[in-house]
PDB file of N, CA and C in Angstrom:
ATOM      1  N   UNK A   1     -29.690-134.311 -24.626  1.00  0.00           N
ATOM      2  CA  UNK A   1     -29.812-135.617 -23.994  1.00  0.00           C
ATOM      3  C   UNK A   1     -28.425-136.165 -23.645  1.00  0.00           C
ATOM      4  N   UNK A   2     -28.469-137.481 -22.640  1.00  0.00           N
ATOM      5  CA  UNK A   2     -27.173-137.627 -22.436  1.00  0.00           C
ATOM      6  C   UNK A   2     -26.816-139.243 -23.078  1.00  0.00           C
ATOM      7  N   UNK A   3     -26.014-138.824 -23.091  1.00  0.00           N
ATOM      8  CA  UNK A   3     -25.705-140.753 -24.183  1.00  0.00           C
ATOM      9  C   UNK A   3     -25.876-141.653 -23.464  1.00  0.00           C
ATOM     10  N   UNK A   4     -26.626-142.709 -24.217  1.00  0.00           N
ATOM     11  CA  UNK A   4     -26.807-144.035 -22.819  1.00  0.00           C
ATOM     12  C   UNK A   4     -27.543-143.909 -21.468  1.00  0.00           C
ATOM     13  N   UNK A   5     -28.087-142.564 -21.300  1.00  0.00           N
ATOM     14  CA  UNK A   5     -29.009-142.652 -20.295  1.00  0.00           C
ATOM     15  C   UNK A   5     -30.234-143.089 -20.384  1.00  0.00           C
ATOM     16  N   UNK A   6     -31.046-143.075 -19.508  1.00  0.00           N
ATOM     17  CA  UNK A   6     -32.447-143.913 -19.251  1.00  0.00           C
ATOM     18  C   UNK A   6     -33.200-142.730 -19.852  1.00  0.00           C
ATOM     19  N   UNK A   7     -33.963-142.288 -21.061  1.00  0.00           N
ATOM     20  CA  UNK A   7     -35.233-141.044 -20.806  1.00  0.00           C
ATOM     21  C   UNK A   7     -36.339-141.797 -20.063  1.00  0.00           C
ATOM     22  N   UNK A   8     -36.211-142.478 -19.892  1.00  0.00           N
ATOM     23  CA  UNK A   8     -37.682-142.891 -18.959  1.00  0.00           C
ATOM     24  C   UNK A   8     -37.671-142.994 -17.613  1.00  0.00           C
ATOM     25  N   UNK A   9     -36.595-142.752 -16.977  1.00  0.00           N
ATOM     26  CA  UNK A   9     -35.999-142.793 -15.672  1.00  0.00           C
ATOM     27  C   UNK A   9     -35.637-141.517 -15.595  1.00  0.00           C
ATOM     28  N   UNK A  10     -35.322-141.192 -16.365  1.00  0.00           N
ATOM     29  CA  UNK A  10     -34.112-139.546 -16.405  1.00  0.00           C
ATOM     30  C   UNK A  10     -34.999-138.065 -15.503  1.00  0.00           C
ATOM     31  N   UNK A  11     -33.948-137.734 -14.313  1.00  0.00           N
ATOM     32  CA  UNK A  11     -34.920-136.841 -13.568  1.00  0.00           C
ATOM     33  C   UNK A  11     -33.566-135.848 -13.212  1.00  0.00           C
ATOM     34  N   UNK A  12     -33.849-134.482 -13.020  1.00  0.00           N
ATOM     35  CA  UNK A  12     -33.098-133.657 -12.760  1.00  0.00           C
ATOM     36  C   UNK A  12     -33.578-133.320 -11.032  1.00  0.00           C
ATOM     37  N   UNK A  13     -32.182-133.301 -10.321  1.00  0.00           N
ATOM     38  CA  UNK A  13     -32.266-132.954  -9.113  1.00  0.00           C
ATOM     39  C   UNK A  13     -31.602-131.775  -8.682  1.00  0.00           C
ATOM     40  N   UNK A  14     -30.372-131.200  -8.910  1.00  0.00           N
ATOM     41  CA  UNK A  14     -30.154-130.584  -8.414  1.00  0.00           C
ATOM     42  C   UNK A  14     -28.968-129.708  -8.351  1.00  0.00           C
ATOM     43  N   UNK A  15     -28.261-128.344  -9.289  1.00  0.00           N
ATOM     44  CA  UNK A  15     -27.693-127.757  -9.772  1.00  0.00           C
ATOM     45  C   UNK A  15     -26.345-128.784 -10.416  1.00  0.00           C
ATOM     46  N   UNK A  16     -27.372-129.269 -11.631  1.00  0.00           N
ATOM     47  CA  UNK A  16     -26.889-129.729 -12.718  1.00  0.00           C
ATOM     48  C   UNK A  16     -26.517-131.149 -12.752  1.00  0.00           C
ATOM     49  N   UNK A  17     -26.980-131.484 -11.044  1.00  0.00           N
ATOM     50  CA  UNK A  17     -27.187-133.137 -11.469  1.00  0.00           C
ATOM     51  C   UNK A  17     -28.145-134.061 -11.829  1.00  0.00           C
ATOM     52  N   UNK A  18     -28.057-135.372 -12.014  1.00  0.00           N
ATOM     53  CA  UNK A  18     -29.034-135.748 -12.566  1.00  0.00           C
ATOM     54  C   UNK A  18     -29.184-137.090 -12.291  1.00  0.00           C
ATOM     55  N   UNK A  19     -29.948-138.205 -12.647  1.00  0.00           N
ATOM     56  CA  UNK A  19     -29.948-139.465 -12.782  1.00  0.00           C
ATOM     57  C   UNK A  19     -31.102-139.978 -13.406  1.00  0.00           C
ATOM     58  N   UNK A  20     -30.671-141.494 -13.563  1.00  0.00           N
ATOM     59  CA  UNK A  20     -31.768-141.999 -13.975  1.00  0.00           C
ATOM     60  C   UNK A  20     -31.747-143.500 -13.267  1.00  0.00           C
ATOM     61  N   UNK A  21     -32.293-144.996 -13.567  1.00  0.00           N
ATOM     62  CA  UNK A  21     -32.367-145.741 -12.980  1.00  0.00           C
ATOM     63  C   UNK A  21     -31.280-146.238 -12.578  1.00  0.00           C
ATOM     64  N   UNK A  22     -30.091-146.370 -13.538  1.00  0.00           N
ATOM     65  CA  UNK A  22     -28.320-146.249 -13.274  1.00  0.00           C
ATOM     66  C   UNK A  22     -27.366-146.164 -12.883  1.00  0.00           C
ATOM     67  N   UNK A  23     -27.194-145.007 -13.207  1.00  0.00           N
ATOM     68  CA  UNK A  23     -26.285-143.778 -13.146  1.00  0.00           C
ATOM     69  C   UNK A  23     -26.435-142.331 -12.476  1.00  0.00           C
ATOM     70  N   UNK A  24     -25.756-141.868 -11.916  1.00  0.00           N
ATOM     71  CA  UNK A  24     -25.921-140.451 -11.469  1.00  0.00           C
ATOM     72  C   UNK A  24     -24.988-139.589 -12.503  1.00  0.00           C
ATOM     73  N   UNK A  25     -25.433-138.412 -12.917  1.00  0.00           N
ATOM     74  CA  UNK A  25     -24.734-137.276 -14.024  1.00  0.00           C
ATOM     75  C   UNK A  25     -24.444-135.775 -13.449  1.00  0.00           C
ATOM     76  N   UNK A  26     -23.761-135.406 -13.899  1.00  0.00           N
ATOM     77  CA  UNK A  26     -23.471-134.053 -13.674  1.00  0.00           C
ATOM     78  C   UNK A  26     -22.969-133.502 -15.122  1.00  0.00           C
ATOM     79  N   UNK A  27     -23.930-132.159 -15.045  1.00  0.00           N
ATOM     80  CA  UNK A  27     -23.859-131.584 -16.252  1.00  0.00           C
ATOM     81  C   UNK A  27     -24.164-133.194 -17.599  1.00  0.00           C
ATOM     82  N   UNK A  28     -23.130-133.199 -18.339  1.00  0.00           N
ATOM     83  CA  UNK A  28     -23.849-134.782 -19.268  1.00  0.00           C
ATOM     84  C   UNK A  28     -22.548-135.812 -19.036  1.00  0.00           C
ATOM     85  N   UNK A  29     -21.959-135.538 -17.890  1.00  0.00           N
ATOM     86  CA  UNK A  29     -20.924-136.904 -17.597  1.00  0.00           C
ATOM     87  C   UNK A  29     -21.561-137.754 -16.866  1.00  0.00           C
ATOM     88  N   UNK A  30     -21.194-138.710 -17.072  1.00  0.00           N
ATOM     89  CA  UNK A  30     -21.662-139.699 -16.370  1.00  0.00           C
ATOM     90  C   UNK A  30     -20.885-139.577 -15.129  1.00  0.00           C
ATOM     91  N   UNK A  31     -21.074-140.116 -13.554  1.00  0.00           N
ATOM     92  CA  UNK A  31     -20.018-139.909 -12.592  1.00  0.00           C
ATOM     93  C   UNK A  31     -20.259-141.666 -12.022  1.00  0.00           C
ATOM     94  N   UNK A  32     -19.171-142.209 -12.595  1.00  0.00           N
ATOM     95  CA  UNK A  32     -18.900-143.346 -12.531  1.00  0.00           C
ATOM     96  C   UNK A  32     -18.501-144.163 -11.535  1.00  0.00           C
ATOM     97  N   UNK A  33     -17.871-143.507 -10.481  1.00  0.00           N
ATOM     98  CA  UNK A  33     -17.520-143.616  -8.870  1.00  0.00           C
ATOM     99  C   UNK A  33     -18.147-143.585  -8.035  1.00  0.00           C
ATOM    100  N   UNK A  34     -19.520-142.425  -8.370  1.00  0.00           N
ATOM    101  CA  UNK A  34     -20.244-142.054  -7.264  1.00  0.00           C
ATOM    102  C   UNK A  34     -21.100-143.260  -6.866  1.00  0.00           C
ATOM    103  N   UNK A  35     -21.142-143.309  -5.589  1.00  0.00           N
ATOM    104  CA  UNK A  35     -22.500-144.235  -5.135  1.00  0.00           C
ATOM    105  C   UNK A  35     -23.841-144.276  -5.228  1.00  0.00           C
ATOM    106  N   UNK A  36     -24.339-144.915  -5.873  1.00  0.00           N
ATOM    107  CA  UNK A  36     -26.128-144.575  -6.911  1.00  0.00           C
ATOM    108  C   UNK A  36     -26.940-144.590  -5.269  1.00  0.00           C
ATOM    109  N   UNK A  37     -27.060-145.023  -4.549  1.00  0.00           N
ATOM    110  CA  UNK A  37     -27.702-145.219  -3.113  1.00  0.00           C
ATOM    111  C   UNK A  37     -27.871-144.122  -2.191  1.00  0.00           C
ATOM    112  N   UNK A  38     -26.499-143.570  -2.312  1.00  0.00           N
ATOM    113  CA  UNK A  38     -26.655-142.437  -1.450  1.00  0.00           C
ATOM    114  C   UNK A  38     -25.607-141.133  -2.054  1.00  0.00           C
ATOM    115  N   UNK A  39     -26.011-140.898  -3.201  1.00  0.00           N
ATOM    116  CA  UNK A  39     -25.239-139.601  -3.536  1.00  0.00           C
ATOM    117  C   UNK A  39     -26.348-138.309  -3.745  1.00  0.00           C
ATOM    118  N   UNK A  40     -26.155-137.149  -2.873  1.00  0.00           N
ATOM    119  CA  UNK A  40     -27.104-136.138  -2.540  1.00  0.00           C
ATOM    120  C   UNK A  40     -26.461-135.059  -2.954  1.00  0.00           C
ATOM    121  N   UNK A  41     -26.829-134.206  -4.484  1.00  0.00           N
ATOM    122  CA  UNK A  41     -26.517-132.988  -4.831  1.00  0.00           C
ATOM    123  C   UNK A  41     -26.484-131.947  -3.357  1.00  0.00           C
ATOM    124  N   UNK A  42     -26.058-131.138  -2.682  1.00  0.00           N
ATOM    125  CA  UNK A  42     -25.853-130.618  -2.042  1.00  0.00           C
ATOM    126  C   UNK A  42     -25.852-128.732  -2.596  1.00  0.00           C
ATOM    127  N   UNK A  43     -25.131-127.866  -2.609  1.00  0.00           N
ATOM    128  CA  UNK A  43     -25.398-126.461  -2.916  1.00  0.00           C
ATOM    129  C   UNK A  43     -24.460-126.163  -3.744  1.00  0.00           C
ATOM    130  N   UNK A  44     -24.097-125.470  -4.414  1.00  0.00           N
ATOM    131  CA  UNK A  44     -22.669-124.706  -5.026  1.00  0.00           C
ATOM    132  C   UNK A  44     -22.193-126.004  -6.063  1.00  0.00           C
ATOM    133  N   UNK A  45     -22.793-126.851  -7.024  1.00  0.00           N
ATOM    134  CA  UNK A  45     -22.548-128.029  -7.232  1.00  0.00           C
ATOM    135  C   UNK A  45     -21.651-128.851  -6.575  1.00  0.00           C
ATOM    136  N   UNK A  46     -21.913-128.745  -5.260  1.00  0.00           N
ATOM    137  CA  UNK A  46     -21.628-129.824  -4.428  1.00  0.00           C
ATOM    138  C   UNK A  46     -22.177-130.747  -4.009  1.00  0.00           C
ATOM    139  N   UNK A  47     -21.643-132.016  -4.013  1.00  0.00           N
ATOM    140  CA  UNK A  47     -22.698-133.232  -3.597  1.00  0.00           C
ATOM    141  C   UNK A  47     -21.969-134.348  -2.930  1.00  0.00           C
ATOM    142  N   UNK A  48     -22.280-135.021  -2.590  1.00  0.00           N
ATOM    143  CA  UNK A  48     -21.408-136.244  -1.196  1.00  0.00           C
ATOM    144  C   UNK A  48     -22.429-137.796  -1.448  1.00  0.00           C
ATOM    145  N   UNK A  49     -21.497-138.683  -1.299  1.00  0.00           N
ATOM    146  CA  UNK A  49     -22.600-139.848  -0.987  1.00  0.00           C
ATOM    147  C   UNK A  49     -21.377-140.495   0.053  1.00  0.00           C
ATOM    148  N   UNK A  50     -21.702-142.129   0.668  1.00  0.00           N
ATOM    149  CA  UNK A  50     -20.950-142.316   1.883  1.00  0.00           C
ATOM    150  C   UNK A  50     -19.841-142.109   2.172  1.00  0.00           C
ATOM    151  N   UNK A  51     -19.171-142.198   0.696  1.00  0.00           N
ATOM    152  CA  UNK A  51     -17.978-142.013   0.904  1.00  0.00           C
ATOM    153  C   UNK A  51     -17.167-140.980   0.612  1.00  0.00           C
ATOM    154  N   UNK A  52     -17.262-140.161  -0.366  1.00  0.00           N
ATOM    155  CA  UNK A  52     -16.878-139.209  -0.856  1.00  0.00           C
ATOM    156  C   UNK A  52     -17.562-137.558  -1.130  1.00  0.00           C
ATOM    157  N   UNK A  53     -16.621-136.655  -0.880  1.00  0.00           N
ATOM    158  CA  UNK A  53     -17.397-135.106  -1.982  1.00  0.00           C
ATOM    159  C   UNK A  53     -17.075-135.071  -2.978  1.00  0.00           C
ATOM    160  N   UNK A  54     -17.899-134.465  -3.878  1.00  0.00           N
ATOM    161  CA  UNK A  54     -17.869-134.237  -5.359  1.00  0.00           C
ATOM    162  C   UNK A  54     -17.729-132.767  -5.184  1.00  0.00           C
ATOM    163  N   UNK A  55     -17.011-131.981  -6.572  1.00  0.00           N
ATOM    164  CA  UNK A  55     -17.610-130.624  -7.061  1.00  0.00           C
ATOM    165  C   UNK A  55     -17.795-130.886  -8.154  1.00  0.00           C
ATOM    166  N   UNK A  56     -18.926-130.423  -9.556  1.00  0.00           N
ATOM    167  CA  UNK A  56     -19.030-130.419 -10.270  1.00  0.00           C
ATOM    168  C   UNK A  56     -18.619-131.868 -10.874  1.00  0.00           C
ATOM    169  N   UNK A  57     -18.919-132.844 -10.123  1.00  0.00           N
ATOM    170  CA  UNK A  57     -18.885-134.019 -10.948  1.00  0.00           C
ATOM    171  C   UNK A  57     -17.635-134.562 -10.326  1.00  0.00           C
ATOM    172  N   UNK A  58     -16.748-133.805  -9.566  1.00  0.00           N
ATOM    173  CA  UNK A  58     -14.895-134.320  -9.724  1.00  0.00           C
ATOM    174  C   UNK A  58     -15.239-134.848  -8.453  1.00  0.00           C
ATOM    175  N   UNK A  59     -14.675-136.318  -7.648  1.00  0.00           N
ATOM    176  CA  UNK A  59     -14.588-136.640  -6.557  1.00  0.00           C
ATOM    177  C   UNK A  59     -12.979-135.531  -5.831  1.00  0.00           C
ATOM    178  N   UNK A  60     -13.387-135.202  -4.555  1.00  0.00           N
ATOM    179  CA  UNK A  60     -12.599-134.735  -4.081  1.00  0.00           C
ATOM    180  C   UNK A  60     -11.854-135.363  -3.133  1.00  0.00           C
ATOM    181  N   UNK A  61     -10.783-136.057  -3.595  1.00  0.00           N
ATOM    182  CA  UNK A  61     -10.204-137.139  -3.036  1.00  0.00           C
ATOM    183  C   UNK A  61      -9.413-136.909  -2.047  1.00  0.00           C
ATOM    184  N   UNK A  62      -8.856-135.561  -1.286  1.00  0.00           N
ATOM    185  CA  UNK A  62      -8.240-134.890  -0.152  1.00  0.00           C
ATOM    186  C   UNK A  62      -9.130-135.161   1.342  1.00  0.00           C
ATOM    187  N   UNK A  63     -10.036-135.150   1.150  1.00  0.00           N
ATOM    188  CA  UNK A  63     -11.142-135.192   2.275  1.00  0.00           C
ATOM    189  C   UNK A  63     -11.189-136.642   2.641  1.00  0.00           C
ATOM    190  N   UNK A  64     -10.831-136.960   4.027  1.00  0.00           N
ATOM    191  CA  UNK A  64     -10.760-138.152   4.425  1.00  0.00           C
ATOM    192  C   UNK A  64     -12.083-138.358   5.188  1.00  0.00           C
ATOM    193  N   UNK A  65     -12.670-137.453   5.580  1.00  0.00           N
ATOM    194  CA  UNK A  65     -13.786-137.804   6.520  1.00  0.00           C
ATOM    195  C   UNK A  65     -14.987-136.937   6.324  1.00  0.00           C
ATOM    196  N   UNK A  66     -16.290-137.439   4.933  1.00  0.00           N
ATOM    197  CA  UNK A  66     -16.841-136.734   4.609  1.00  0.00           C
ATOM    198  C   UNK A  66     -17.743-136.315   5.748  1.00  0.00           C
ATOM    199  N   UNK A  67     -17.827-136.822   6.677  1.00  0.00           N
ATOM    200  CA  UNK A  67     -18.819-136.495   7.513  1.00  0.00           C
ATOM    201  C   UNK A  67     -18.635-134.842   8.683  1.00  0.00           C
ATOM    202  N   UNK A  68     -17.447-134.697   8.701  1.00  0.00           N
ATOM    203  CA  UNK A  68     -16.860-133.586   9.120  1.00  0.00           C
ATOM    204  C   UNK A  68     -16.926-132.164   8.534  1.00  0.00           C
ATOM    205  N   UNK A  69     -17.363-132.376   6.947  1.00  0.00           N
ATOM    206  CA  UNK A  69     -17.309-131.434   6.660  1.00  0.00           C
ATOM    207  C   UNK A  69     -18.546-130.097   6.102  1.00  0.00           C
ATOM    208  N   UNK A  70     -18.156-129.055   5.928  1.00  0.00           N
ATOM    209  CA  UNK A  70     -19.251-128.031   5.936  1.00  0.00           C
ATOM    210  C   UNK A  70     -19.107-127.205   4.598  1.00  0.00           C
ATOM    211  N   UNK A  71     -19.551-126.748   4.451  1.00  0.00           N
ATOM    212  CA  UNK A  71     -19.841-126.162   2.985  1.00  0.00           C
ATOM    213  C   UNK A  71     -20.295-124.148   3.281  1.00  0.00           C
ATOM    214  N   UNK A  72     -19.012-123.860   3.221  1.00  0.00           N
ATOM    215  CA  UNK A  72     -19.270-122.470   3.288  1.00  0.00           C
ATOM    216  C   UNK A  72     -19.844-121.968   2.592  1.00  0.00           C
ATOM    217  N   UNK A  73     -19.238-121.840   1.674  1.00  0.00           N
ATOM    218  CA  UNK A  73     -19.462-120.760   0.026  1.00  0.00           C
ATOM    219  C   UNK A  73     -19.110-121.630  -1.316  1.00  0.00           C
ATOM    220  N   UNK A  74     -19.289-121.194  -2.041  1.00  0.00           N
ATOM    221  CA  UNK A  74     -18.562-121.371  -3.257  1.00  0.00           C
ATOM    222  C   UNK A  74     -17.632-122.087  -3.484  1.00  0.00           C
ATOM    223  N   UNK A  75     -16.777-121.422  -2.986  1.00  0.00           N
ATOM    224  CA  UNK A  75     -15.146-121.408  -2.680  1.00  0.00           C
ATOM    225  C   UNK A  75     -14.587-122.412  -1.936  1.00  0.00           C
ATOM    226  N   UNK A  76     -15.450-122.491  -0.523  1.00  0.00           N
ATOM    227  CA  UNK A  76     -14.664-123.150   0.513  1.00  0.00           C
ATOM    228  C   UNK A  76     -15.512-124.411   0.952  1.00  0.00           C
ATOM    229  N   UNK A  77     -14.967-125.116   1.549  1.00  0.00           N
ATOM    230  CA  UNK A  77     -15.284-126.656   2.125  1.00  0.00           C
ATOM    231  C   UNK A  77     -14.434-126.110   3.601  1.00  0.00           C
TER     232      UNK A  77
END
């Protein structure tokens, strides 16, 4: 379980993220930045909401214009 989360809300979406009425999680961190409205697990634990990409929970703060970008592999953005 994750500390302080909702179990009654608590729903798994999508390679290893999560939420509940709250908060959005990855793996059992909480991701405290992300935008609860529009943050969308994506593939390769990648995920984006308006403003930002995530990997694995980390905002990827290099990317100025999430809307530009594509998701190769693994590896690459």
């Amino acid at each position: 379980a994750i500390i302080n989360s909702d179990p009654k809300t608590f729903i798994l979406m999508k390679d290893l993220h999560s939420k509940d009425k709250n908060s959005i999680y990855y793996a059992w961190w909480k991701i405290e930045w992300a935008d609860y409205k529009t943050y969308t697990p994506l593939r390769y634990s990648f995920a984006r909401d308006k403003n930002h990409y995530y990997f694995a929970g980390t905002q990827l703060q290099k990317i100025k214009n999430p809307q530009a970008v594509k998701i190769i592999s693994r590896d690459s953005l």
